[in-house]
PDB file of N, CA and C in Angstrom:
ATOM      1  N   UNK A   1      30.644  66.154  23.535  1.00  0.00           N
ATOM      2  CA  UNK A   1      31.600  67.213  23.324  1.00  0.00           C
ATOM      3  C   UNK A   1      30.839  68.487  22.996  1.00  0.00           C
ATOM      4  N   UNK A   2      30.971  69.348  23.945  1.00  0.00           N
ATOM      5  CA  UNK A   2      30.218  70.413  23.557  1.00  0.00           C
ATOM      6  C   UNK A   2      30.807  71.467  23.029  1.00  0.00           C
ATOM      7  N   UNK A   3      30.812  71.991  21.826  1.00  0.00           N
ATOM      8  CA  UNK A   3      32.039  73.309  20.754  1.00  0.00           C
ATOM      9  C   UNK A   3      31.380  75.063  21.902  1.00  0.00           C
ATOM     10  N   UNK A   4      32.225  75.548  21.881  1.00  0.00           N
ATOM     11  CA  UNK A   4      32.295  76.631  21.962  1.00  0.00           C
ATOM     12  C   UNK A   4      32.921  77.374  21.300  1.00  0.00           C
ATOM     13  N   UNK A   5      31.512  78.525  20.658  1.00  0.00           N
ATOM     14  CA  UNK A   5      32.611  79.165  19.234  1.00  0.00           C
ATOM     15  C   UNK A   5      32.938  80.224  19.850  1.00  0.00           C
ATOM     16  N   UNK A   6      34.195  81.010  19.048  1.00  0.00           N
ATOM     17  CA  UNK A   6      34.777  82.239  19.203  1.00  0.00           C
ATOM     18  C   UNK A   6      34.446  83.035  18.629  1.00  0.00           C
ATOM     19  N   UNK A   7      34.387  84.346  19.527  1.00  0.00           N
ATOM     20  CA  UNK A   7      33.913  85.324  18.923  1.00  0.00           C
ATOM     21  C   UNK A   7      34.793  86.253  18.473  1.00  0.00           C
ATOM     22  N   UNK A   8      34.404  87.697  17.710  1.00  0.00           N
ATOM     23  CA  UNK A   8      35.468  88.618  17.278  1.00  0.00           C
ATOM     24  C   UNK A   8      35.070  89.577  18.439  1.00  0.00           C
ATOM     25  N   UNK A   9      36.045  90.159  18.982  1.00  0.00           N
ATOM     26  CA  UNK A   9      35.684  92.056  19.989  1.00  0.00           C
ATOM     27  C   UNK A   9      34.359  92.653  19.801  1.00  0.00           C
ATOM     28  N   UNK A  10      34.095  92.289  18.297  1.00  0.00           N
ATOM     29  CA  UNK A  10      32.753  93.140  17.971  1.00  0.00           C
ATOM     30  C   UNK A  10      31.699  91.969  17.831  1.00  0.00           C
ATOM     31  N   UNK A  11      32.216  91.145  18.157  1.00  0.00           N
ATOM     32  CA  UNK A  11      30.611  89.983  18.383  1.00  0.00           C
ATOM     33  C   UNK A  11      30.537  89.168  17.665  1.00  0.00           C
ATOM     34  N   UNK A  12      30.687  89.522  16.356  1.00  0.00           N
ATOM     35  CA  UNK A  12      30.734  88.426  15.314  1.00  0.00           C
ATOM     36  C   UNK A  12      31.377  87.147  15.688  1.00  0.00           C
ATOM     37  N   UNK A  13      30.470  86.310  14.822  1.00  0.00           N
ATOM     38  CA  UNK A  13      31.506  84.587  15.138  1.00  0.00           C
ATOM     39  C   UNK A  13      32.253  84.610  14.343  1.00  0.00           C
ATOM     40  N   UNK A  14      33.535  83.356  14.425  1.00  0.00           N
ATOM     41  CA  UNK A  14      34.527  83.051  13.618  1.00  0.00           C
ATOM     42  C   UNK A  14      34.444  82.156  13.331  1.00  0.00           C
ATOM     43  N   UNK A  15      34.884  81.184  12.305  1.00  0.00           N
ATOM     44  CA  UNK A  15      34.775  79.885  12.066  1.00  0.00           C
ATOM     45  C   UNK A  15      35.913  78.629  12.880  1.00  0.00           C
ATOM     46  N   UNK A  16      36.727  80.167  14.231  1.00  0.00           N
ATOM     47  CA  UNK A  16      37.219  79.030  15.214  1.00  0.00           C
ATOM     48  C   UNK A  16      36.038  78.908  16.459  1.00  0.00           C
ATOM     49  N   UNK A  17      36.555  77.340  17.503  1.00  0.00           N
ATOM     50  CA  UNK A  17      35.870  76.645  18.785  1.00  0.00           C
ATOM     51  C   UNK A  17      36.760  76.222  19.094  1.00  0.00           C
ATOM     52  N   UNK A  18      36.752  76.044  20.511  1.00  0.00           N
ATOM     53  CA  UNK A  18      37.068  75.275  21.221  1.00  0.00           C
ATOM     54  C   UNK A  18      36.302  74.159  22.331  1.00  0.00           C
ATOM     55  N   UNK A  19      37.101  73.280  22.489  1.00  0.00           N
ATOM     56  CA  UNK A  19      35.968  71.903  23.141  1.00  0.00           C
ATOM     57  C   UNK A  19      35.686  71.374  24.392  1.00  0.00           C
ATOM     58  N   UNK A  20      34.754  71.509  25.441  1.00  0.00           N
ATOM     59  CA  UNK A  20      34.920  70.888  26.714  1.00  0.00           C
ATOM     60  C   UNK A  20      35.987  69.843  27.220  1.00  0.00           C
ATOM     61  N   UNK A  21      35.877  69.095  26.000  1.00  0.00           N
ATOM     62  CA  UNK A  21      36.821  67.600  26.495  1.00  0.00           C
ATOM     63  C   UNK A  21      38.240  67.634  26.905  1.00  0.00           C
ATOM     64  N   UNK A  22      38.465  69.021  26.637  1.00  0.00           N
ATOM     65  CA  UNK A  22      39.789  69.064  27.159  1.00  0.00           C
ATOM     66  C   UNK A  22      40.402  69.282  28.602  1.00  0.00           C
ATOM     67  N   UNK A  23      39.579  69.351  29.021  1.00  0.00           N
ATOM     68  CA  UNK A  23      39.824  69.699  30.516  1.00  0.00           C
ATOM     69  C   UNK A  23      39.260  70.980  31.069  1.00  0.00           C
ATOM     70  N   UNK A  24      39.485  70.964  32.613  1.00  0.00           N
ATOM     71  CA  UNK A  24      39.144  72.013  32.972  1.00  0.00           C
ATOM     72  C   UNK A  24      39.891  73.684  33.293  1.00  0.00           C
ATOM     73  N   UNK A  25      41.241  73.734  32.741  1.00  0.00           N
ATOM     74  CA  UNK A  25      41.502  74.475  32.108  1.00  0.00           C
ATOM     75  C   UNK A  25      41.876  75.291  31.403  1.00  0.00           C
ATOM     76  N   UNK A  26      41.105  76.590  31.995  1.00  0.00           N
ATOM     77  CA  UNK A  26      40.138  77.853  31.060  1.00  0.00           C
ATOM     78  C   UNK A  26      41.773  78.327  30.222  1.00  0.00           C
ATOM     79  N   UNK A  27      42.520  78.049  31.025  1.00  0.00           N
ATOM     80  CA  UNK A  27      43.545  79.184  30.288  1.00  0.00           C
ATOM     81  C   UNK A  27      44.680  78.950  29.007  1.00  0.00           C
ATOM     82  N   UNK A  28      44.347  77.707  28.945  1.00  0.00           N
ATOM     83  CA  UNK A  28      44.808  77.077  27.832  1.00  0.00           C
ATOM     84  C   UNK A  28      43.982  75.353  27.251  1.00  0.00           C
ATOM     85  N   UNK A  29      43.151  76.215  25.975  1.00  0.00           N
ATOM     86  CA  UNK A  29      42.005  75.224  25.327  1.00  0.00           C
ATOM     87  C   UNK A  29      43.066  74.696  24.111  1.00  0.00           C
ATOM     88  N   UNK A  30      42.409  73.701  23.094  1.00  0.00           N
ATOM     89  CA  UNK A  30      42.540  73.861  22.012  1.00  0.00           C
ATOM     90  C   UNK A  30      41.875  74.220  20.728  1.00  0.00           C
ATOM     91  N   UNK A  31      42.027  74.691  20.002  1.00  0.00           N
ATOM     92  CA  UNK A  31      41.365  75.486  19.139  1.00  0.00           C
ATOM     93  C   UNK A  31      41.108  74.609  17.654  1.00  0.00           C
ATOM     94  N   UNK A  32      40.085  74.583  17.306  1.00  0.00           N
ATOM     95  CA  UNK A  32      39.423  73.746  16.001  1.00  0.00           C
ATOM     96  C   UNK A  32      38.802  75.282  14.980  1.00  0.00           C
ATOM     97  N   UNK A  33      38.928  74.400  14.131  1.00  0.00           N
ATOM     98  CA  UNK A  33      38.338  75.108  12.797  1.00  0.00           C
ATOM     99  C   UNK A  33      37.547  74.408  12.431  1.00  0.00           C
ATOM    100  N   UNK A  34      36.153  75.237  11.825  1.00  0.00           N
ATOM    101  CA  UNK A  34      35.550  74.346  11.247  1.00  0.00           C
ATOM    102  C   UNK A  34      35.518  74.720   9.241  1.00  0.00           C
ATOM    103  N   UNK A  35      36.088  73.647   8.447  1.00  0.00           N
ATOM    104  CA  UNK A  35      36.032  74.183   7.374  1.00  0.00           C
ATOM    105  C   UNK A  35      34.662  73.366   6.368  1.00  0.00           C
ATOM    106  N   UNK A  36      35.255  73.760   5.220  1.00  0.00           N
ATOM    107  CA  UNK A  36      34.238  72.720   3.683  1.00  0.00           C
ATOM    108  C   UNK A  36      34.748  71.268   3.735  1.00  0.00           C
ATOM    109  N   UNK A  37      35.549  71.042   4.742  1.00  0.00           N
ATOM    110  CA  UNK A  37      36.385  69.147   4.403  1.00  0.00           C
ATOM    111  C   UNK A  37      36.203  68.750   5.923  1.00  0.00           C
ATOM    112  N   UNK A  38      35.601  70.121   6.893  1.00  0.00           N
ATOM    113  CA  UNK A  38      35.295  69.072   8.042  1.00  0.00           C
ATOM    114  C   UNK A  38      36.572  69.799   9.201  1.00  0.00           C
ATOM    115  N   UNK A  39      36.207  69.455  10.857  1.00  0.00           N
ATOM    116  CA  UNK A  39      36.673  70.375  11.358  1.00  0.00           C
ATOM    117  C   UNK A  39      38.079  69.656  11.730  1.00  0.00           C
ATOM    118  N   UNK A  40      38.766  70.697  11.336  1.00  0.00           N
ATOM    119  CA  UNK A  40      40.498  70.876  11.664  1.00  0.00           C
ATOM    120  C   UNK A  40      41.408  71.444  13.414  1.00  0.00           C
ATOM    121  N   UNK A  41      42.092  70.681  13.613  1.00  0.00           N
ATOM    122  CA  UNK A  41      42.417  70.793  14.885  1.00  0.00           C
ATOM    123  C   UNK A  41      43.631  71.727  14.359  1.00  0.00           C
ATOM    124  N   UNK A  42      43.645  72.973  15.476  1.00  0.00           N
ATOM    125  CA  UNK A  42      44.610  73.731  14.835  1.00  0.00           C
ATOM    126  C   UNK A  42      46.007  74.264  15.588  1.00  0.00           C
ATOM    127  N   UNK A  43      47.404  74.164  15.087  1.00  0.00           N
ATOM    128  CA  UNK A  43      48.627  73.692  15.809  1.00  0.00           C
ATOM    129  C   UNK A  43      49.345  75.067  15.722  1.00  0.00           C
ATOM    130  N   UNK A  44      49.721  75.152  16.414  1.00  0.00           N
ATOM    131  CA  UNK A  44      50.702  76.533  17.394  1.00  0.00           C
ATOM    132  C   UNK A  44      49.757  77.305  18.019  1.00  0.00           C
ATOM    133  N   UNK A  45      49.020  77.428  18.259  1.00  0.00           N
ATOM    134  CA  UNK A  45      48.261  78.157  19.146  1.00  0.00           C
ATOM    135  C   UNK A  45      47.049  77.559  19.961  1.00  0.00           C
ATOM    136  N   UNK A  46      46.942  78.351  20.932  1.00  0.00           N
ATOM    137  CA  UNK A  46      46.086  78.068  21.808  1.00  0.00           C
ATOM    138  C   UNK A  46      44.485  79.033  22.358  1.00  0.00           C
ATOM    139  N   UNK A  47      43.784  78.686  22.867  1.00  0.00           N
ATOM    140  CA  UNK A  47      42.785  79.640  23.301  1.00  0.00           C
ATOM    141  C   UNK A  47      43.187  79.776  25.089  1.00  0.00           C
ATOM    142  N   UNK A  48      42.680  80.738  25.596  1.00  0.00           N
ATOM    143  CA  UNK A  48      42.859  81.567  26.573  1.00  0.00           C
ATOM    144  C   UNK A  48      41.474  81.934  26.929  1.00  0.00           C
ATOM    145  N   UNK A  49      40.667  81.145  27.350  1.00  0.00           N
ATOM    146  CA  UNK A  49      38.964  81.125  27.345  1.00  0.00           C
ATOM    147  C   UNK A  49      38.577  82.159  28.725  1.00  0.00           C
ATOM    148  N   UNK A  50      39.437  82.339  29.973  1.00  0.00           N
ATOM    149  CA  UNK A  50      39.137  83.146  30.690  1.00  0.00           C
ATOM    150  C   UNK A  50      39.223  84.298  30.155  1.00  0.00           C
ATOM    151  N   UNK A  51      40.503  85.072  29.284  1.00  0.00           N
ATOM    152  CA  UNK A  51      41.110  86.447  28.964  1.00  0.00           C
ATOM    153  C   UNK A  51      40.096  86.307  27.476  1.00  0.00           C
ATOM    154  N   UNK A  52      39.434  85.386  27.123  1.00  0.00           N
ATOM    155  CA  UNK A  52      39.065  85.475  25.251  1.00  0.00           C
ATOM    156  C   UNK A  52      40.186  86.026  24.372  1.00  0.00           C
ATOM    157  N   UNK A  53      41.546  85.506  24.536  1.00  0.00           N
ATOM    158  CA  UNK A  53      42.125  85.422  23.845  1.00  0.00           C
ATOM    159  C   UNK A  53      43.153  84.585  23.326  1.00  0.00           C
ATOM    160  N   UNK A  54      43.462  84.322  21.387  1.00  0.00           N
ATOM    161  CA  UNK A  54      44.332  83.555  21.766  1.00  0.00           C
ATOM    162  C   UNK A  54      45.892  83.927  21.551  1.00  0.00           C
ATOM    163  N   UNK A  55      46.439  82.806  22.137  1.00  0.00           N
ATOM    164  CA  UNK A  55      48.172  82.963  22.318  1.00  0.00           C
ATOM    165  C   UNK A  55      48.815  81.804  21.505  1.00  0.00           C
ATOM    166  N   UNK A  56      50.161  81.858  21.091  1.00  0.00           N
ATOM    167  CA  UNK A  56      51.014  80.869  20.624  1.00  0.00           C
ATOM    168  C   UNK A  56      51.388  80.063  21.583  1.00  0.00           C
ATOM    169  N   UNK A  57      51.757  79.488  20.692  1.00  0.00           N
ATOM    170  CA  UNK A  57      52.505  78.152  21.902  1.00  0.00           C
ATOM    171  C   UNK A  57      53.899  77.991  21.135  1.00  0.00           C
TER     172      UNK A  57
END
């Protein structure tokens, strides 16, 4: 499983990724957090990996 992290407009990382295993695709990923208790799969929204952005669901 390979993470791909997200970035901010200005470059910086965020402490969201999203994961290869989900398929191939780009236009709707799912989005993980990684926290202090370990990484969290995260619900109503989605990533948008072609546009780098994300959307609700």
């Amino acid at each position: 499983m390979a993470r791909t992290r997200i970035y901010k407009k200005d470059g910086t990382p965020t402490p969201f990724f999203w994961s290869d295993k989900d398929g191939n695709d780009l236009t709707s990923k799912t989005v993980y957090k990684k926290t202090a208790e370990g990484v969290k799969k995260m619900r109503g929204v989605r990533f948008d990996a072609s546009k780098q952005v994300f959307r609700k669901v």
